[in-house]
C-alpha atoms as a PDB file:
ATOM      1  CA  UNK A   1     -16.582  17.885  52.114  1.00  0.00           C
ATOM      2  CA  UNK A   2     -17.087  15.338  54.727  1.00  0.00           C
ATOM      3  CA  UNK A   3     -16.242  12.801  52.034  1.00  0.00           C
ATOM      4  CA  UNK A   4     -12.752  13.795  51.021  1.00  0.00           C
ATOM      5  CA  UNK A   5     -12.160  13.648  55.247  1.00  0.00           C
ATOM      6  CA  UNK A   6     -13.264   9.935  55.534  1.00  0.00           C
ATOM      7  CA  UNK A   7     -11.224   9.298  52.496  1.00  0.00           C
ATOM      8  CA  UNK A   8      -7.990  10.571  54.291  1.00  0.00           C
ATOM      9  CA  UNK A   9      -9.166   8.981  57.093  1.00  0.00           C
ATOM     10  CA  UNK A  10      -9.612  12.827  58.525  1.00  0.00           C
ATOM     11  CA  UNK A  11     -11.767  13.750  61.797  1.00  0.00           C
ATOM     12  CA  UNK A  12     -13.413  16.836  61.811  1.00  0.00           C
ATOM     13  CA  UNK A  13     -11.764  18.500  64.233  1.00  0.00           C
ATOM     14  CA  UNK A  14      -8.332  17.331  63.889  1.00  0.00           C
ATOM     15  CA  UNK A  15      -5.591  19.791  64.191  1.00  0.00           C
ATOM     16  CA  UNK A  16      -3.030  17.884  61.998  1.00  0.00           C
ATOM     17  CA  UNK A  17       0.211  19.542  63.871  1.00  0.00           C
ATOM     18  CA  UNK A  18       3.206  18.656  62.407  1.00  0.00           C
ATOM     19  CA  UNK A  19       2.226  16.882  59.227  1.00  0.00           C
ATOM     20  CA  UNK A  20       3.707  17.644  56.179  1.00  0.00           C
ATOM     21  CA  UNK A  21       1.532  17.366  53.275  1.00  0.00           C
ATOM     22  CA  UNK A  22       1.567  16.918  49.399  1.00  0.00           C
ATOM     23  CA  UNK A  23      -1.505  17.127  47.216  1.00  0.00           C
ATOM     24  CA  UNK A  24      -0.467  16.027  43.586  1.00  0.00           C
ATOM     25  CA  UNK A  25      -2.234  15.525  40.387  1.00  0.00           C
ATOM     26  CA  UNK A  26      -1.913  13.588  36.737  1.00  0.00           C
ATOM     27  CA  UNK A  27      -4.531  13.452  34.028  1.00  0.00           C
ATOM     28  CA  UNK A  28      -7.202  15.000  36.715  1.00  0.00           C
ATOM     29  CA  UNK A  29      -7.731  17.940  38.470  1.00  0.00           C
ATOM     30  CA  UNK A  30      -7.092  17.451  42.286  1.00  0.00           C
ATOM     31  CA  UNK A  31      -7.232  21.479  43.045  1.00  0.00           C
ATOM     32  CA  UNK A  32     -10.308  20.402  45.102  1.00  0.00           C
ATOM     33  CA  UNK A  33      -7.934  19.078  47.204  1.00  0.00           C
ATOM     34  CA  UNK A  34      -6.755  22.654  48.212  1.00  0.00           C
ATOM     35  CA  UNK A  35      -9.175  24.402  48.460  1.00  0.00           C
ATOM     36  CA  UNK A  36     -10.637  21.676  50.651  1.00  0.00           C
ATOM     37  CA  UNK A  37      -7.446  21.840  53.430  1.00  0.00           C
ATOM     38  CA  UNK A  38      -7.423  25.411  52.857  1.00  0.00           C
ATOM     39  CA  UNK A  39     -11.218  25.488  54.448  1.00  0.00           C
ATOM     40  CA  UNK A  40     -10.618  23.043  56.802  1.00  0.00           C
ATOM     41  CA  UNK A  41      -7.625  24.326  58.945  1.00  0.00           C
ATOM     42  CA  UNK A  42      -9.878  27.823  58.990  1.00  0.00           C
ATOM     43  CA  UNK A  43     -13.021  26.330  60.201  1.00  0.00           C
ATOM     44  CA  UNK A  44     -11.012  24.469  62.975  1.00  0.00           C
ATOM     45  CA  UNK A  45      -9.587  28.187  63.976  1.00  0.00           C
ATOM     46  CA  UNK A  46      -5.800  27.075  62.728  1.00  0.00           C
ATOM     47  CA  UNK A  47      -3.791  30.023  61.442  1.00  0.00           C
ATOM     48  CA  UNK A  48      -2.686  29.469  57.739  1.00  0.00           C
ATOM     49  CA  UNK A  49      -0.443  31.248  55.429  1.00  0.00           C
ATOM     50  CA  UNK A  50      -1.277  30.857  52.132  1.00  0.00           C
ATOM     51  CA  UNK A  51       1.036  31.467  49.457  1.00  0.00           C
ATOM     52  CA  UNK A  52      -0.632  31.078  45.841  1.00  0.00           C
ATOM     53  CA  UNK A  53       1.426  30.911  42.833  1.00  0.00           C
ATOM     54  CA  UNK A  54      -1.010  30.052  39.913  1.00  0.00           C
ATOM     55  CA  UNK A  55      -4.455  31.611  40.780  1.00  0.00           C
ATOM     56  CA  UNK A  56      -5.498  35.234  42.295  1.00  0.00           C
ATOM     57  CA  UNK A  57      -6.704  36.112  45.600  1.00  0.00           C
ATOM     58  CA  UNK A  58     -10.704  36.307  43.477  1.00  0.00           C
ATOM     59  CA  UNK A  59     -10.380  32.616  42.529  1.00  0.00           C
ATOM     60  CA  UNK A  60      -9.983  31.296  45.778  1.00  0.00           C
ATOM     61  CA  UNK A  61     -12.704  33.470  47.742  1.00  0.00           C
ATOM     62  CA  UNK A  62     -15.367  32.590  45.117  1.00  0.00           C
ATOM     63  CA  UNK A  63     -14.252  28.877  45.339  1.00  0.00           C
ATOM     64  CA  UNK A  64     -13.981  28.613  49.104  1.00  0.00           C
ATOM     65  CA  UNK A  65     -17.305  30.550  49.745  1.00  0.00           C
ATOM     66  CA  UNK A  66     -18.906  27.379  48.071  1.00  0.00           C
ATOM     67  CA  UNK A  67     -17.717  25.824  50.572  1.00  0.00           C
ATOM     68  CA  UNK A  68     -18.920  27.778  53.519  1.00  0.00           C
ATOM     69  CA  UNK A  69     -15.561  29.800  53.957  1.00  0.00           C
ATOM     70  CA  UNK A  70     -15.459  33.002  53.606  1.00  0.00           C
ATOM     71  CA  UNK A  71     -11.478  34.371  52.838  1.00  0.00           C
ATOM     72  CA  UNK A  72     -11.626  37.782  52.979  1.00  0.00           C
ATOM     73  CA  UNK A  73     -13.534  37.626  56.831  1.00  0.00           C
ATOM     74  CA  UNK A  74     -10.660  35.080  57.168  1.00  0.00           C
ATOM     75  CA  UNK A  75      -8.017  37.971  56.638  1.00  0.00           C
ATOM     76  CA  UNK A  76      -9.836  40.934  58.392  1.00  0.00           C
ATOM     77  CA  UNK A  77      -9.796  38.333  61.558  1.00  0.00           C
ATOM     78  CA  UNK A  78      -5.947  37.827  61.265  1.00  0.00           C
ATOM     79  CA  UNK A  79      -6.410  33.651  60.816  1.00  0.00           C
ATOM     80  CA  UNK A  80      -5.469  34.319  57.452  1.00  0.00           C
ATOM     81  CA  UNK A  81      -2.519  35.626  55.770  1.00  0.00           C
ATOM     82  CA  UNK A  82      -3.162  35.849  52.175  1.00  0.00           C
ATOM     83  CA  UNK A  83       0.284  35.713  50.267  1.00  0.00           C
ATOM     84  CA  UNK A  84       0.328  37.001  45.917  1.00  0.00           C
ATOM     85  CA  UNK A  85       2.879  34.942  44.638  1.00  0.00           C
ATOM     86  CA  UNK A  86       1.634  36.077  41.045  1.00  0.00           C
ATOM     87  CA  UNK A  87       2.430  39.620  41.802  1.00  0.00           C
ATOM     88  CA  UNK A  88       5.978  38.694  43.647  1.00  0.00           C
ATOM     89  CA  UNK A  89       7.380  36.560  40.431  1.00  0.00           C
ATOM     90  CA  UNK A  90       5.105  38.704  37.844  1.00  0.00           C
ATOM     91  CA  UNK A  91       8.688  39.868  36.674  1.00  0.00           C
ATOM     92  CA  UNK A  92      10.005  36.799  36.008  1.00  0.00           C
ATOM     93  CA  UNK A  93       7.891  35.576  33.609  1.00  0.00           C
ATOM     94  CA  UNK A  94       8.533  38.621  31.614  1.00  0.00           C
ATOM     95  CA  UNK A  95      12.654  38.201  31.856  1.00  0.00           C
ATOM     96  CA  UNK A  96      12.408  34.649  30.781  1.00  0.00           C
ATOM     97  CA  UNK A  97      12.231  35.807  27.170  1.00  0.00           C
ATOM     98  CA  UNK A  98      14.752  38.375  27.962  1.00  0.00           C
ATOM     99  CA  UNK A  99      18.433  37.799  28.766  1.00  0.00           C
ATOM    100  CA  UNK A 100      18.720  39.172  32.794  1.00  0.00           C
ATOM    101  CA  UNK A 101      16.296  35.611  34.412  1.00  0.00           C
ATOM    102  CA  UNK A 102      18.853  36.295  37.903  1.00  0.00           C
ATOM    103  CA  UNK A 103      16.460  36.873  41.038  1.00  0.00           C
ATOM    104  CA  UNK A 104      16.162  39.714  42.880  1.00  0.00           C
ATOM    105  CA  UNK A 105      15.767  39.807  46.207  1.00  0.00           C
ATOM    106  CA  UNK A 106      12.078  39.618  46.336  1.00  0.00           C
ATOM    107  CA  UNK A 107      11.259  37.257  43.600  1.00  0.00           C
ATOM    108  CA  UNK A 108      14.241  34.946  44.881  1.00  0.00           C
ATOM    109  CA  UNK A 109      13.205  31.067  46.743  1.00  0.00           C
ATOM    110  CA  UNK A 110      15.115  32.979  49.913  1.00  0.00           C
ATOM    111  CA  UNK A 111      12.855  36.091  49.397  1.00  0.00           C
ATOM    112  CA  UNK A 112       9.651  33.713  49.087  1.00  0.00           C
ATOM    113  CA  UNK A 113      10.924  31.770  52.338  1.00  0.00           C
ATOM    114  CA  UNK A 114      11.892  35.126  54.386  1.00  0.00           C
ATOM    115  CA  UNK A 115       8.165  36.564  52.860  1.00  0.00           C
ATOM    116  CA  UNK A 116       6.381  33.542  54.398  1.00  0.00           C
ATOM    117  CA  UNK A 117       8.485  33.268  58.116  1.00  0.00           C
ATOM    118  CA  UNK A 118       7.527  37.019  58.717  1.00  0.00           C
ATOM    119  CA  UNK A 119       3.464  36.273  57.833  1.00  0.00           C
ATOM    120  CA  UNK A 120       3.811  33.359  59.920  1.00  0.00           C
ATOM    121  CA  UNK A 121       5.437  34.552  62.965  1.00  0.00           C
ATOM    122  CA  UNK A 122       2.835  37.391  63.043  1.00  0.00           C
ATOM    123  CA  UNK A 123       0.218  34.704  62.833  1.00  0.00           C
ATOM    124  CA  UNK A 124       2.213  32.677  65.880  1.00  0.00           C
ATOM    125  CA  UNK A 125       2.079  35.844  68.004  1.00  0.00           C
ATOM    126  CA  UNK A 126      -1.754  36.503  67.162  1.00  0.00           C
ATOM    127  CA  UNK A 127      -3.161  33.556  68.078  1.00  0.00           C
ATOM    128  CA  UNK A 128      -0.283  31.624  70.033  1.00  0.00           C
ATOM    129  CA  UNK A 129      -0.154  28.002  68.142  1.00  0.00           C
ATOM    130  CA  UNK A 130       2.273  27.285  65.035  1.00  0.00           C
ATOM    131  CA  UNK A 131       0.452  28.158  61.842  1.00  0.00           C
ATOM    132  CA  UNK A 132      -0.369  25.899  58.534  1.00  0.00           C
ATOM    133  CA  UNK A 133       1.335  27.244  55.222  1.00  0.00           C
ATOM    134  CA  UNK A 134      -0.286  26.103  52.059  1.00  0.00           C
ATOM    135  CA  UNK A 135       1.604  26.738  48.622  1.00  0.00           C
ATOM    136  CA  UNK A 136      -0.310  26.107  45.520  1.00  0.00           C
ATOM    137  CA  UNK A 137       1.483  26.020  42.953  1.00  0.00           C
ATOM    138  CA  UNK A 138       4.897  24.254  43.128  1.00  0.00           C
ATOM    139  CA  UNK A 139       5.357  23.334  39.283  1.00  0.00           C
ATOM    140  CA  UNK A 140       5.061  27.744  38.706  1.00  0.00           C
ATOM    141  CA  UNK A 141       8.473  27.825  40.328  1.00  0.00           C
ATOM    142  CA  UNK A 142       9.731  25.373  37.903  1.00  0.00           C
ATOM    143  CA  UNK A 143       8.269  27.198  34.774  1.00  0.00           C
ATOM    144  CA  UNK A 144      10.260  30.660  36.142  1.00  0.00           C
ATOM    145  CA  UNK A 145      13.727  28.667  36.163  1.00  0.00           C
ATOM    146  CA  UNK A 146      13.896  27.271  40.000  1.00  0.00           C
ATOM    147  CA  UNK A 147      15.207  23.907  39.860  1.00  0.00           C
ATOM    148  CA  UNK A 148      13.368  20.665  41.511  1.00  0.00           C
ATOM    149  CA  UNK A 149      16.281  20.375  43.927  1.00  0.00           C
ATOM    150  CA  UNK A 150      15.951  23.925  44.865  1.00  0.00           C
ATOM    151  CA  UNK A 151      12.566  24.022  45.195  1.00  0.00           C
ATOM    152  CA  UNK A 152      12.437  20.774  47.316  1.00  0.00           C
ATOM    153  CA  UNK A 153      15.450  22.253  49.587  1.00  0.00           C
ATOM    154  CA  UNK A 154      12.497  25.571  49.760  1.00  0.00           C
ATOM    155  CA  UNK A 155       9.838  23.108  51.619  1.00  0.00           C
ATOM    156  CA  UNK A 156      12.216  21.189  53.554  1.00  0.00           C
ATOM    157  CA  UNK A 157      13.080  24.991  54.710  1.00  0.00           C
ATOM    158  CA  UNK A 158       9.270  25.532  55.453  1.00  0.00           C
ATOM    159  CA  UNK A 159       8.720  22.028  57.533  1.00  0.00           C
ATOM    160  CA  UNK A 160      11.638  23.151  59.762  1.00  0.00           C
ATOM    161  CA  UNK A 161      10.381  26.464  60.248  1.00  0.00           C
ATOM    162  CA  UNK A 162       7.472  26.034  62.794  1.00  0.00           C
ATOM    163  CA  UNK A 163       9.296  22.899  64.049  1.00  0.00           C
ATOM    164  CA  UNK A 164      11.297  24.233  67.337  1.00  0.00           C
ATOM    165  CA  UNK A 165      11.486  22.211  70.250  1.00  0.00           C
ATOM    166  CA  UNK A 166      10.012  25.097  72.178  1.00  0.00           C
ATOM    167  CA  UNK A 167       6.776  24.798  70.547  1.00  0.00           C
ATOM    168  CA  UNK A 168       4.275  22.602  72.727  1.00  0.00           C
ATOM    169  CA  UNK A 169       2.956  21.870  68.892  1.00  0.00           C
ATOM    170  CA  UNK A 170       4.741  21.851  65.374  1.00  0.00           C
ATOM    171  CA  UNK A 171       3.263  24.063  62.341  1.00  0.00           C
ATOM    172  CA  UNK A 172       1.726  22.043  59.419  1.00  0.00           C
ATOM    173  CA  UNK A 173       3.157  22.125  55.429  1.00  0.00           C
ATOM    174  CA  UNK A 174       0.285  21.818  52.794  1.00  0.00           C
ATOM    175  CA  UNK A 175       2.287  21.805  49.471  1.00  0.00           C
ATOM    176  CA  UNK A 176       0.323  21.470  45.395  1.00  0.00           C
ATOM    177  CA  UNK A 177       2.102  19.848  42.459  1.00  0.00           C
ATOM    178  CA  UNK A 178       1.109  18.859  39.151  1.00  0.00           C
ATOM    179  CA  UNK A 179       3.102  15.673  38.822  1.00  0.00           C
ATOM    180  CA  UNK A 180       3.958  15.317  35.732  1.00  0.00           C
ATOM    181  CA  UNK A 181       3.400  11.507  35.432  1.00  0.00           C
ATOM    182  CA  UNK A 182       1.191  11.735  32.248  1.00  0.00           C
ATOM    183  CA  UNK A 183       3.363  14.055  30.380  1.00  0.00           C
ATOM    184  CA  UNK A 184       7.885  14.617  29.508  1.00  0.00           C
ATOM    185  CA  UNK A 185       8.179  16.935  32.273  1.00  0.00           C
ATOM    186  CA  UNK A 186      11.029  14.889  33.736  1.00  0.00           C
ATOM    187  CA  UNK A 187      11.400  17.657  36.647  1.00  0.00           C
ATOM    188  CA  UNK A 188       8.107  18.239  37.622  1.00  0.00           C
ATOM    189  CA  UNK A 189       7.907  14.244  38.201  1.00  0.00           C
ATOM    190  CA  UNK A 190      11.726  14.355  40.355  1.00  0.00           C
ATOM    191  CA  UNK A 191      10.282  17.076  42.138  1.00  0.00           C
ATOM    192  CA  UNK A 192       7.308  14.730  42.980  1.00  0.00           C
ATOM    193  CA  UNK A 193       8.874  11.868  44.109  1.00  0.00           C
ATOM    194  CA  UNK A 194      11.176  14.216  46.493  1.00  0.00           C
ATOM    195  CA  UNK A 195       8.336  15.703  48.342  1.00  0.00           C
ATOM    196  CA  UNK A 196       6.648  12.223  48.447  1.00  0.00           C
ATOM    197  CA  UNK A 197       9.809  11.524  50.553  1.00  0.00           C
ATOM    198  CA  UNK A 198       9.377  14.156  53.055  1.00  0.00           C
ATOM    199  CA  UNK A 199       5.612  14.143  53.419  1.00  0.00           C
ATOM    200  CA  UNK A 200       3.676  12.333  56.319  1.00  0.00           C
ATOM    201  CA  UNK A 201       0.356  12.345  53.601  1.00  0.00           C
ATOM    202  CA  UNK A 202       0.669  11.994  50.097  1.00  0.00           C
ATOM    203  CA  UNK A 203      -2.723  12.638  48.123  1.00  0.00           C
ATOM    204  CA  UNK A 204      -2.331  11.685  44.600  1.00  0.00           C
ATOM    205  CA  UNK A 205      -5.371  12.342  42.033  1.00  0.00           C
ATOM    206  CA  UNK A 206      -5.401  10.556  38.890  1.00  0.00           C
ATOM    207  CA  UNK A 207      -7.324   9.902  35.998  1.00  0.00           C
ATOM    208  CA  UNK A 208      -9.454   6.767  35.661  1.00  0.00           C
ATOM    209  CA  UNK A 209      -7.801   3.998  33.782  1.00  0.00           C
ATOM    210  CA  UNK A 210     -10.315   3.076  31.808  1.00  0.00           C
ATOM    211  CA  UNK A 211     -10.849   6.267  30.509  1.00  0.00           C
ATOM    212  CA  UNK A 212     -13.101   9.091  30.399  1.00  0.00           C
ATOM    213  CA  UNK A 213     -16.144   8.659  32.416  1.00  0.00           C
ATOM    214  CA  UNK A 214     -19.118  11.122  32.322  1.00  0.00           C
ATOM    215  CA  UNK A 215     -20.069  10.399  36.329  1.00  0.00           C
ATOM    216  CA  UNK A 216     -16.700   9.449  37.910  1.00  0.00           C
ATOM    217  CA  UNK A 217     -13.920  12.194  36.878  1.00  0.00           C
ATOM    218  CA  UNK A 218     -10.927  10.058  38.470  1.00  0.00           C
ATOM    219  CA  UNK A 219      -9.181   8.781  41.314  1.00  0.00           C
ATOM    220  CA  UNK A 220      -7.652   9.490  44.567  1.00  0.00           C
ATOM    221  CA  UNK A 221      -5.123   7.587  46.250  1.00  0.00           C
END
C-alpha cells in the first residue's frame, strides 16, 4: 500500500522509533489503516506486539496475507507476538449483565499492561531493538466499563514502556479508536481528543461530506 505511505508522508523503509501513533475513524472504516502498519513494521523486520481487542487471530491473517504478510510465519519466527484480547476480557462481557463487573487480575488495564511488557521484553531480548505494540480496539475497553481517563493513563503507560534512556532507540505505540464524532458517545470522542494529545501522528478517516460516493469511500486526514 505504497499509497497510504506517500499519504503519511512514509518511506519504505522507515523504522518510525519512538512515534506514538493513533489511527481513528468516523462515518468510514479506517481498519485498513491497521492492518496496513501492522504489515509494514513486519516487512521492515521490526518486532511488534499486537494486542487485538475486537477481531480474532483468523481475521487478521486472512486480511494481512492480501497484503503479502503472512502472520502466522510472523509468530513461528518470534517478530510477532500475537496477543487475544477477546479471550482475556471474554468474561467481562458476560458480567456486565450480571452484578460482580470488578476485574480480576487478568482481565484488569494493569493485567493487559503487565500481559503486553512481558511479550515485549521477550521480543527486546530476541531481536535486540525496542518493539512496536499495536492495540486495535480501544473503544472495546470502553464498552467493558474502563473509563476514557483510564484507558488513556493505559497508553501513556505503553509509550513509556520501551522509552528508557538506555535504549540507543525508543519502541513505537500504534493505538485504533472509533471516534465517536458522528454519533452520542461522549467518551469514546474524550478519549479521542486525549490520545490526539499524546500522539506524534494522528490518522483520522472520515466519511465524505458530500455523501455517499460509489468510487471514493471517504477521507483521510
Amino acid at each position: 500500500m505504497e499509497e497510504v505511505n506517500d499519504v503519511l508522508d512514509i518511506g519504505r523503509d522507515d523504522k518510525l522509533y519512538g512515534e506514538v501513533i493513533t489511527l481513528a475513524d468516523s462515518s468510514a472504516d479506517g481498519t485498513f489503516l491497521l492492518h496496513h502498519f501492522l504489515s509494514f513494521f513486519i516487512n521492515n523486520n521490526r518486532p511488534v506486539c499486537f494486542v487485538s481487542l475486537s477481531q480474532s487471530f483468523g481475521h487478521h491473517k486472512s486480511v494481512c496475507q492480501k497484503l503479502g504478510t503472512n502472520l502466522k510465519q510472523s509468530i513461528d519466527s518470534e517478530i510477532l507476538k500475537f496477543i487475544d484480547g477477546l479471550k482475556i476480557f471474554g468474561g467481562r462481557f458476560l458480567d456486565i449483565c450480571g452484578d460482580d463487573t470488578r476485574d480480576s487480575p487478568s482481565d484488569s488495564l494493569q493485567g493487559l499492561y503487565e500481559t503486553i511488557k512481558e511479550n515485549c521484553k521477550d521480543l527486546f531480548d530476541k531481536h535486540g531493538i525496542p518493539p512496536v505494540v499495536i492495540v486495535d480496539s480501544l473503544n472495546i475497553l470502553l464498552n467493558i466499563g474502563h473509563q476514557s481517563k483510564q484507558i488513556s493513563a493505559f497508553v501513556q503507560y505503553l509509550c513509556h514502556l520501551n522509552s528508557s534512556s538506555k535504549l540507543d532507540a525508543r519502541g513505537t505505540v500504534v493505538v485504533f479508536v472509533s471516534s465517536g464524532e458522528d454519533s452520542s458517545d461522549g467518551e469514546a470522542s474524550l478519549l479521542w481528543k486525549s490520545l490526539v494529545h499524546m500522539s506524534s501522528v494522528d490518522v483520522y478517516v472520515s466519511g465524505l461530506d458530500s455523501g455517499y460516493c460509489k468510487d471514493v469511500h471517504g477521507k483521510v486526514k
